[in-house]
N, C-alpha and C. Protein backbone atom coordinates (compact mmCIF):
# COMPACT_ATOMS: atom_id res chain seq x y z
N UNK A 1 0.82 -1.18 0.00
CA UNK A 1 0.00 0.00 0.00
C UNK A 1 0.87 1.26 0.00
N UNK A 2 2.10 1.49 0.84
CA UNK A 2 2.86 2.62 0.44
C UNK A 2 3.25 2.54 -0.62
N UNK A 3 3.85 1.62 -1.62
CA UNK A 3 4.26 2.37 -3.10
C UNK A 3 3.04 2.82 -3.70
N UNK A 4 1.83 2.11 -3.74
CA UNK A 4 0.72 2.87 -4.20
C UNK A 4 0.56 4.44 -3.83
N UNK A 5 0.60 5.02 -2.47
CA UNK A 5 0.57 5.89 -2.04
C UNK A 5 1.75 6.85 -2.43
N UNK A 6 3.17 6.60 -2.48
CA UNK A 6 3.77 7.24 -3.18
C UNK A 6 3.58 7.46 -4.79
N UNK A 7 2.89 6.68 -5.16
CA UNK A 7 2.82 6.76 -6.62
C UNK A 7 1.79 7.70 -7.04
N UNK A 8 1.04 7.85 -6.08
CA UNK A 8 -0.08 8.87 -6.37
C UNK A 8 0.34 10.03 -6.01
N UNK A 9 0.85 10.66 -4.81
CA UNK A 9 2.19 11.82 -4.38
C UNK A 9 2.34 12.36 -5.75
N UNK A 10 3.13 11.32 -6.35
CA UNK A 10 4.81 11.50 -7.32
C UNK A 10 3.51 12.22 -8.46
N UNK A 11 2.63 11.38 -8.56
CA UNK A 11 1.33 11.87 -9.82
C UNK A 11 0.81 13.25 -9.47
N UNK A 12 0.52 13.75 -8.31
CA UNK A 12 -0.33 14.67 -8.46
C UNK A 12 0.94 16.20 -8.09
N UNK A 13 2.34 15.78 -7.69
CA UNK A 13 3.32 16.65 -7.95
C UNK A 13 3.35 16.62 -9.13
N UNK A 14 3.99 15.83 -9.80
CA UNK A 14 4.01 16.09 -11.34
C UNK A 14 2.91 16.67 -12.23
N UNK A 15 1.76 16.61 -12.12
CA UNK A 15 1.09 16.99 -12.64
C UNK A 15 0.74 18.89 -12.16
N UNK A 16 0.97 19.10 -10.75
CA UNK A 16 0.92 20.59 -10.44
C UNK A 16 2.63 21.08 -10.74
N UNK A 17 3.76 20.27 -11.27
CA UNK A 17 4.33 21.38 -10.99
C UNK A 17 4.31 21.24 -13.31
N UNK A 18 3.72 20.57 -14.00
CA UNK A 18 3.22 20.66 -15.25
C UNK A 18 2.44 21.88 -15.60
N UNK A 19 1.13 22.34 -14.70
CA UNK A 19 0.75 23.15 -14.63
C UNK A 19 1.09 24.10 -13.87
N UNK A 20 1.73 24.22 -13.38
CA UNK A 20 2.73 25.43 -12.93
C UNK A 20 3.73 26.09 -14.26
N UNK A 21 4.36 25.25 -15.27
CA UNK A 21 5.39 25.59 -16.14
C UNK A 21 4.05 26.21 -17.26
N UNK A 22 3.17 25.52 -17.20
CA UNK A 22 2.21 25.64 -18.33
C UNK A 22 1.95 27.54 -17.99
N UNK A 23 1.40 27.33 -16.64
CA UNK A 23 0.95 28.84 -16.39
C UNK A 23 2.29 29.83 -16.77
N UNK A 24 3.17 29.85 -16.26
CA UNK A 24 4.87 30.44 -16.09
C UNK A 24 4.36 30.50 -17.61
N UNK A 25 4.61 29.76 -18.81
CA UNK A 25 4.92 30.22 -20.17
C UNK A 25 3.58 31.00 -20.69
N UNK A 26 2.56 31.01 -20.12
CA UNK A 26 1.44 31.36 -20.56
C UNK A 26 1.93 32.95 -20.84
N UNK A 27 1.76 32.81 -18.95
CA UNK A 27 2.08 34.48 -18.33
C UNK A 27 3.30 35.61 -19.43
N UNK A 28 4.52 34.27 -19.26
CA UNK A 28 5.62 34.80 -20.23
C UNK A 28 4.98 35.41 -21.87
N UNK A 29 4.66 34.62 -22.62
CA UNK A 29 3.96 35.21 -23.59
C UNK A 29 2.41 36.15 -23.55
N UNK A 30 2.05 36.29 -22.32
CA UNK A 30 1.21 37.59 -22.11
C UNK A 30 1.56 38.85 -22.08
N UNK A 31 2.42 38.49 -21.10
CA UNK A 31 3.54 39.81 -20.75
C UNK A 31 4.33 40.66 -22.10
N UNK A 32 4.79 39.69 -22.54
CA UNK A 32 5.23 39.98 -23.98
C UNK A 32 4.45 40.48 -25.27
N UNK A 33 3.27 40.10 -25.04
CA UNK A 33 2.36 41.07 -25.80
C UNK A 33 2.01 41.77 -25.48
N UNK A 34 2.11 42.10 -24.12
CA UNK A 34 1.35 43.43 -23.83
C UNK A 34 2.41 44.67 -23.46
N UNK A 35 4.22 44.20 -23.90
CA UNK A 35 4.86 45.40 -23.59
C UNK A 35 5.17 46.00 -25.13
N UNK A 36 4.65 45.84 -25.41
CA UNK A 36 4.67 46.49 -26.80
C UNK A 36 6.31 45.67 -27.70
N UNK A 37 6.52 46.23 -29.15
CA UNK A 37 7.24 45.51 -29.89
C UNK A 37 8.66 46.40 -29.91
N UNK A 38 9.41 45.27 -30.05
CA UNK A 38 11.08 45.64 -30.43
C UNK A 38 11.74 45.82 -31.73
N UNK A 39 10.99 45.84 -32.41
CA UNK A 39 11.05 45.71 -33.48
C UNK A 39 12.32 46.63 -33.84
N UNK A 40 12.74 46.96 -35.17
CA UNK A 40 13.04 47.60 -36.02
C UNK A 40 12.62 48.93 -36.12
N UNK A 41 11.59 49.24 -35.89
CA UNK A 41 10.78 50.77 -36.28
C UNK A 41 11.06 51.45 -34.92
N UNK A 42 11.59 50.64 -33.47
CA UNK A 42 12.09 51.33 -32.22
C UNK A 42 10.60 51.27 -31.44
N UNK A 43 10.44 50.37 -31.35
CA UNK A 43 8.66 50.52 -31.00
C UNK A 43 8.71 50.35 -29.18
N UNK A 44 9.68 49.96 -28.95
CA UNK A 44 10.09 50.09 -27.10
C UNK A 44 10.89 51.30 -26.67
N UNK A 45 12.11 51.66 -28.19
CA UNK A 45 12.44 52.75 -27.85
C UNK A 45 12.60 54.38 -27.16
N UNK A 46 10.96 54.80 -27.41
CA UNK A 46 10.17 55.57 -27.04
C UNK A 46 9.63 55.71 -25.48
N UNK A 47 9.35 54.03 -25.57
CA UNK A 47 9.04 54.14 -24.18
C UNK A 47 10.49 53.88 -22.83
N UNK A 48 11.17 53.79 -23.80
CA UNK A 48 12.49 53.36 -22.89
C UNK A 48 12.95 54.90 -22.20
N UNK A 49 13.12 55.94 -23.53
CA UNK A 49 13.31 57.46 -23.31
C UNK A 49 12.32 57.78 -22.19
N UNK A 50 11.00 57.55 -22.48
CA UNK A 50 10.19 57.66 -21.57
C UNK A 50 10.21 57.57 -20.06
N UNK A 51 10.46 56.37 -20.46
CA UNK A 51 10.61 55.77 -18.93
C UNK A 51 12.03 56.30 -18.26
N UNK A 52 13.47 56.36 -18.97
CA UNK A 52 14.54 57.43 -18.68
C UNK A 52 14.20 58.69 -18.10
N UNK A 53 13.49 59.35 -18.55
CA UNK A 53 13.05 60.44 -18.49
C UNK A 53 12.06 61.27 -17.22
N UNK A 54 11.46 60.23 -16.70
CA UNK A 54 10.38 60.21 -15.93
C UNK A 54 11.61 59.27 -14.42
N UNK A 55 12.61 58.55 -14.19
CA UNK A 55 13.76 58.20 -13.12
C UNK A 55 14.68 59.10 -13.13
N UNK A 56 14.90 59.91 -14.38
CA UNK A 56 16.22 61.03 -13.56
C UNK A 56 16.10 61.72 -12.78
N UNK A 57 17.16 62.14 -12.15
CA UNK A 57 17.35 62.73 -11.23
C UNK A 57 17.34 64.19 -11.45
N UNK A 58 16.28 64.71 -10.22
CA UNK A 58 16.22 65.89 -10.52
C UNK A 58 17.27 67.48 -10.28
N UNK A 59 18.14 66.74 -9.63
CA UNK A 59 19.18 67.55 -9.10
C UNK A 59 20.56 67.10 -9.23
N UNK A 60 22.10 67.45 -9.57
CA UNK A 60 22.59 66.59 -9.57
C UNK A 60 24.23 67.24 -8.28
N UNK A 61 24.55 66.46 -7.30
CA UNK A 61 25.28 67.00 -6.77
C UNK A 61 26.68 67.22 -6.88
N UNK A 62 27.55 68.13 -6.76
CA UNK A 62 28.51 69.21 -6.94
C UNK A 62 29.28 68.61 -5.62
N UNK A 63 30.67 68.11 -5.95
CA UNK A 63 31.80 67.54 -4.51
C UNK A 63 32.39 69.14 -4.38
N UNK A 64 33.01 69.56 -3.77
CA UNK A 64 33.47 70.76 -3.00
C UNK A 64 35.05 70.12 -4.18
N UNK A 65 35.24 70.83 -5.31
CA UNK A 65 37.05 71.42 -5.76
C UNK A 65 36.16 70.47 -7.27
N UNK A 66 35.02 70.32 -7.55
CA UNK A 66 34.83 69.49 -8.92
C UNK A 66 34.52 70.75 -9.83
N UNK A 67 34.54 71.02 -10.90
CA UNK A 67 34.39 72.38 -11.67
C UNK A 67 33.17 71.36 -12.57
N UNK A 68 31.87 72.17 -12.61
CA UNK A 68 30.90 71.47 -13.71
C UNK A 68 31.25 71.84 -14.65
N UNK A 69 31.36 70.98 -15.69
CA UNK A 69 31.98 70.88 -16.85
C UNK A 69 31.68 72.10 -18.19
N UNK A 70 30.07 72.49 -17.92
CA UNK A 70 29.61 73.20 -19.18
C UNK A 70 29.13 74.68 -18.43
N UNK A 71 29.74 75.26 -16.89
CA UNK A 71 29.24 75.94 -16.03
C UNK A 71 31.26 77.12 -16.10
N UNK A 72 30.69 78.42 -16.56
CA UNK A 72 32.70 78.94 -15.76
C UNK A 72 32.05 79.43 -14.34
N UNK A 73 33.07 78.77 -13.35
CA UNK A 73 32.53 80.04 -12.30
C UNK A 73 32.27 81.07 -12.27
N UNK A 74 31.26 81.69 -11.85
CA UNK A 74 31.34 83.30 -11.49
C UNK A 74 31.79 83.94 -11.04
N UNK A 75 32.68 85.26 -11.00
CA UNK A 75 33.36 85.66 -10.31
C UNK A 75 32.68 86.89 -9.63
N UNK A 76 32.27 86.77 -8.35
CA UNK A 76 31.53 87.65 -7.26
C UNK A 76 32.83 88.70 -6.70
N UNK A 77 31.82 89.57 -6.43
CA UNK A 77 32.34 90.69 -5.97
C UNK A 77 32.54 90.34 -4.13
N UNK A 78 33.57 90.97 -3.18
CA UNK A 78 33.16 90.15 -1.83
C UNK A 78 32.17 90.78 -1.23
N UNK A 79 31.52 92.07 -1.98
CA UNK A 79 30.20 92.36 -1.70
C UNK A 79 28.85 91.08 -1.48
N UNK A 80 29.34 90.47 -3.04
CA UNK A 80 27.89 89.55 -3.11
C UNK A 80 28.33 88.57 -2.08
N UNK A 81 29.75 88.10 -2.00
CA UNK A 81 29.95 86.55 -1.34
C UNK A 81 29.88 87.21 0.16
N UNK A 82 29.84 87.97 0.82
CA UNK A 82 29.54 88.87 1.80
C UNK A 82 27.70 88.41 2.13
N UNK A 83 27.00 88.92 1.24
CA UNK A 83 25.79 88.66 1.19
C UNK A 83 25.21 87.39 1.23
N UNK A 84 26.16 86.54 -0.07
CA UNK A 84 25.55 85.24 0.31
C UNK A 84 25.89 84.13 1.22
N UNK A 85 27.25 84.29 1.90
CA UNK A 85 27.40 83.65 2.96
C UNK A 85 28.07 84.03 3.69
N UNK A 86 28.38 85.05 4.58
CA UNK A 86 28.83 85.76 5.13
C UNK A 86 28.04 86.29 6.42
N UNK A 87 27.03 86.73 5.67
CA UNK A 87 25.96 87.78 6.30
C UNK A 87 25.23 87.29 7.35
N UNK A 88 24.83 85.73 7.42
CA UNK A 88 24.19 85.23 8.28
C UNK A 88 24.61 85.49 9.86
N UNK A 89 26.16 85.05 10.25
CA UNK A 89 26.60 85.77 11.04
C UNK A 89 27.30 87.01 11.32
N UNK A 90 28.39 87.61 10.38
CA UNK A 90 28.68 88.54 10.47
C UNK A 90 27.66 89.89 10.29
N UNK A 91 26.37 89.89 9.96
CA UNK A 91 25.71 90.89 9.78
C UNK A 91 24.62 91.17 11.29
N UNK A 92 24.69 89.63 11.54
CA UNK A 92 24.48 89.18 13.23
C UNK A 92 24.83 89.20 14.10
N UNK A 93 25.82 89.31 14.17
CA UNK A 93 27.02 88.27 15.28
C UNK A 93 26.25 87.13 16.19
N UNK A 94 25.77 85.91 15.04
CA UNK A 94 25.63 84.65 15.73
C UNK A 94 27.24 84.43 15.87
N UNK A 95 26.93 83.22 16.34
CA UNK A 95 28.20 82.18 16.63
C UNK A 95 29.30 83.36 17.25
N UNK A 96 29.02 84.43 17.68
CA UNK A 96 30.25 85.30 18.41
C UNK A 96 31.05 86.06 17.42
N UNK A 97 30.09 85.94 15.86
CA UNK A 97 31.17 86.73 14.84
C UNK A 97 31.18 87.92 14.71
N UNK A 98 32.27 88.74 14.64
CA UNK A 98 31.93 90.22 14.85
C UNK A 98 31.39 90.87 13.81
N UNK A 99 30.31 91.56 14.27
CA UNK A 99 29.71 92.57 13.13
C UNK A 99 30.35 93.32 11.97
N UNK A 100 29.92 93.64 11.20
CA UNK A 100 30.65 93.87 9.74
C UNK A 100 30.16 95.56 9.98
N UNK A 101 31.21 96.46 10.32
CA UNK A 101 30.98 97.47 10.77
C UNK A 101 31.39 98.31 12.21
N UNK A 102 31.53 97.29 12.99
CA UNK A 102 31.92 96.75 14.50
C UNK A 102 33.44 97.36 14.77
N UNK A 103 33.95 98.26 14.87
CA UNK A 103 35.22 98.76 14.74
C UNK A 103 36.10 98.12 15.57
N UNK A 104 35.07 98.25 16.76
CA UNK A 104 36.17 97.29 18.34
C UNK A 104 35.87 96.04 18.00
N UNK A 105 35.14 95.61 17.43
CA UNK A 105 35.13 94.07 17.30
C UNK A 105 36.49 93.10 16.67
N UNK A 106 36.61 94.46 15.20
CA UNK A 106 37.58 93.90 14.41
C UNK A 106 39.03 94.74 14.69
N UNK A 107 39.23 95.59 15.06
CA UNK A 107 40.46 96.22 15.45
C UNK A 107 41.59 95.08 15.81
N UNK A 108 41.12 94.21 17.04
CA UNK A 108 42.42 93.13 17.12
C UNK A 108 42.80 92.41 15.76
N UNK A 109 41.31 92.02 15.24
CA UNK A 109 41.45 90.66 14.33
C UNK A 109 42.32 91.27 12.91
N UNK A 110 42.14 92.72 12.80
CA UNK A 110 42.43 93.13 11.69
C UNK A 110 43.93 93.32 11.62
N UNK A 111 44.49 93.65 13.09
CA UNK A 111 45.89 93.64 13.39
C UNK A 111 46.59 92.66 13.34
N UNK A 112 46.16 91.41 13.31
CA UNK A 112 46.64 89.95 13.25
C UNK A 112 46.67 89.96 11.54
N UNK A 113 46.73 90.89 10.41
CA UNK A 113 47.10 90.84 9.22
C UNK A 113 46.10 90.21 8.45
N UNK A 114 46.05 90.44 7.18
CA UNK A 114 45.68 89.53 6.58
C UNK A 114 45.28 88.27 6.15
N UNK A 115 46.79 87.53 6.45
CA UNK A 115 47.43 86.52 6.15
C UNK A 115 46.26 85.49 7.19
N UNK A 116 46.14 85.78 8.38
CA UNK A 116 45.58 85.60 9.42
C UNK A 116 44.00 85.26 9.37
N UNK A 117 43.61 86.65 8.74
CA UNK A 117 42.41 86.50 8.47
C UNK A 117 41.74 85.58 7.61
N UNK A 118 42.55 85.57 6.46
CA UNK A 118 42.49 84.75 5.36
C UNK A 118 42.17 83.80 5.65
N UNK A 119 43.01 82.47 6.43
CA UNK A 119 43.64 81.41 7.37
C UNK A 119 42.45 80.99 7.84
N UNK A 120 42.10 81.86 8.46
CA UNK A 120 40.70 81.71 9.41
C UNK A 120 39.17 81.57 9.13
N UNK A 121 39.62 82.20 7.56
CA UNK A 121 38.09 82.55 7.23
C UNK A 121 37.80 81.12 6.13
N UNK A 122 39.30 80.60 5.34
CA UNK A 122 39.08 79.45 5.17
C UNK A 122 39.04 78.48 5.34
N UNK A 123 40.31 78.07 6.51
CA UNK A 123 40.12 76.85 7.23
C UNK A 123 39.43 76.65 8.44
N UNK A 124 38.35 77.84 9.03
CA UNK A 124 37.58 77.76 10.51
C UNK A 124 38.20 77.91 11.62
N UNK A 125 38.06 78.59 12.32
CA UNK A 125 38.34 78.84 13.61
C UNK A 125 37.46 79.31 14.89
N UNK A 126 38.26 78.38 15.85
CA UNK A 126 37.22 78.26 17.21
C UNK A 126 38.11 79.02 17.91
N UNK A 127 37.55 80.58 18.82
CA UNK A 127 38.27 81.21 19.60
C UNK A 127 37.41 81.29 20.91
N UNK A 128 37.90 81.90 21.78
CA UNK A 128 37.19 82.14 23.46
C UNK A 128 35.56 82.82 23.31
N UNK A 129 35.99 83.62 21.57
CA UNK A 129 34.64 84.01 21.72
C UNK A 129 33.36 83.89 20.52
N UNK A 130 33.98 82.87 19.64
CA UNK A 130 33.17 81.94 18.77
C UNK A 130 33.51 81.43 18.42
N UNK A 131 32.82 80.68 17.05
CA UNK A 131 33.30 79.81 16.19
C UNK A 131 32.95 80.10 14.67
N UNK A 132 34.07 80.07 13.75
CA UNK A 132 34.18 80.41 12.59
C UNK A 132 34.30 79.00 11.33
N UNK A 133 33.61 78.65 11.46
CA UNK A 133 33.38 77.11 10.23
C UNK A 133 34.60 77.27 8.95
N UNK A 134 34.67 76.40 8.54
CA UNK A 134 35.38 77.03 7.45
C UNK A 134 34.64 77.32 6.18
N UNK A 135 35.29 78.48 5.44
CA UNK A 135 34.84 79.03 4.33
C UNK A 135 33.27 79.45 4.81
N UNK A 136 33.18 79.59 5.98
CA UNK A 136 31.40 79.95 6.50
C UNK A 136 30.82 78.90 6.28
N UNK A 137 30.91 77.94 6.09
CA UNK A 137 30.03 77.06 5.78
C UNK A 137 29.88 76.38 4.29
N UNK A 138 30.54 77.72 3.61
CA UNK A 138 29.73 77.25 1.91
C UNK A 138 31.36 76.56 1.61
N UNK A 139 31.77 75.21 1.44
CA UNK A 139 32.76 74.35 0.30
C UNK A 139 32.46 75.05 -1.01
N UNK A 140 31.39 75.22 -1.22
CA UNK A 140 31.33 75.36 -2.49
C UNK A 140 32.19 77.15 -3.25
N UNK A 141 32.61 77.49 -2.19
CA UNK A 141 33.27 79.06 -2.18
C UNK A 141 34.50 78.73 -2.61
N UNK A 142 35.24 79.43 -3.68
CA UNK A 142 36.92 79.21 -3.89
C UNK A 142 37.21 80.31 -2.91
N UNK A 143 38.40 79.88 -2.38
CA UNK A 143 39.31 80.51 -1.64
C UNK A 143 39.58 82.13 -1.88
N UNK A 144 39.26 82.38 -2.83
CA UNK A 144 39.75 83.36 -3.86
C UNK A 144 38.34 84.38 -3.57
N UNK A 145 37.28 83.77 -3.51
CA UNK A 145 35.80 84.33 -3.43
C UNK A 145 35.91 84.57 -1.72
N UNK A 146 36.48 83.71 -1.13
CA UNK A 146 36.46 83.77 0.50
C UNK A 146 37.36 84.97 1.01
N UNK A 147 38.45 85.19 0.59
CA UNK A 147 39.62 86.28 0.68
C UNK A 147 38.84 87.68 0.23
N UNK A 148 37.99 87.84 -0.96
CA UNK A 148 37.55 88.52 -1.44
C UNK A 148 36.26 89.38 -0.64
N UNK A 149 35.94 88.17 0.31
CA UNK A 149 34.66 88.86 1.29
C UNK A 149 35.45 89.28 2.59
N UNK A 150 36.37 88.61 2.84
CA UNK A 150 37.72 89.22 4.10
C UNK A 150 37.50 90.26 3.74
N UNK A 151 38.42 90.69 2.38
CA UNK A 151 38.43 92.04 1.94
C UNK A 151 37.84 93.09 2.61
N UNK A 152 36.46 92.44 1.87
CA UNK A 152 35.06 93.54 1.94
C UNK A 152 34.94 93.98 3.20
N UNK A 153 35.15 92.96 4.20
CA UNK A 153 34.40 93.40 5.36
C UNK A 153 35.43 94.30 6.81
N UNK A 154 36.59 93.62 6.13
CA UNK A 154 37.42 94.77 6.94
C UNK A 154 37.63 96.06 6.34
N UNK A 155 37.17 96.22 5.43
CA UNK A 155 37.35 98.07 4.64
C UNK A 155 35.85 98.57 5.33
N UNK A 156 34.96 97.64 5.28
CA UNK A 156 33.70 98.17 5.93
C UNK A 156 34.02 98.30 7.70
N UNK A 157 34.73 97.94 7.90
CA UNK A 157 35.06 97.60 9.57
C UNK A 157 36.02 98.76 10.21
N UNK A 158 36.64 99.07 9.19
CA UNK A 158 37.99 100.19 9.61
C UNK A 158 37.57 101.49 9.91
């Protein structure tokens, strides 16, 4: 009585996993008619752009020293780079930064030279009485744009 019983097992596996492959190829050639043709004339093509088109990315991000390729930098005045990243604290004095205008504020810092300032304004500095990030915060600033808002703000300071 067990080989009978296995024999019927072995029958009614075989027979569901028959109709299992049957369904699998069905599905396969459904699917395939219904994604449209490859043809020659580009008949997926369209929808491939499509579908490209509708996953890109809407933004694309910029590493701090990469130059975008079809972009020249701009070259800001240290007025504007003053304005656009500068101003948050120095027009404040969050973080303990001295006001842009502030005569006693900047009198020491301005006596410590240039060279100093420079130093500070690009690589960050933490003193007794704030903290200065580097380049303010913005990587995306050349050195050259950062020196340039130094500039600005100690001629406004003097």
């Amino acid at each position: 009585m067990g080989q009978q019983e296995d024999s019927a097992v072995l029958s009614t596996l075989m027979k569901f996993v028959g109709i299992m492959a049957v369904g699998a190829v069905f599905i396969y050639f459904l699917a395939g008619s219904m994604g449209g043709s490859d043809d020659a004339t580009g008949g997926s093509d369209s929808m491939d752009k499509a579908v490209e088109e509708r996953i890109a990315p809407v933004a694309k991000v910029q590493v701090a020293g990469d130059k975008p390729a079809s972009a020249a930098p701009a070259k800001l005045s240290g007025k504007d780079v003053y304005t656009n990243a500068c101003f948050a604290c120095h027009g404040t004095g969050a973080a303990g930064a001295p006001k842009v205008g502030d005569k006693a504020a900047w009198t020491a810092r301005i006596g410590q030279g240039d060279d100093k300032l420079y130093s500070n304004a690009i690589n960050g500095f933490t003193g007794s009485t704030g903290v200065m990030p580097a380049k303010g915060g913005r990587a995306d600033m050349s050195d050259d744009a950062i020196k340039a808002a130094v500039d600005y703000m100690v001629e406004q300071s003097k």
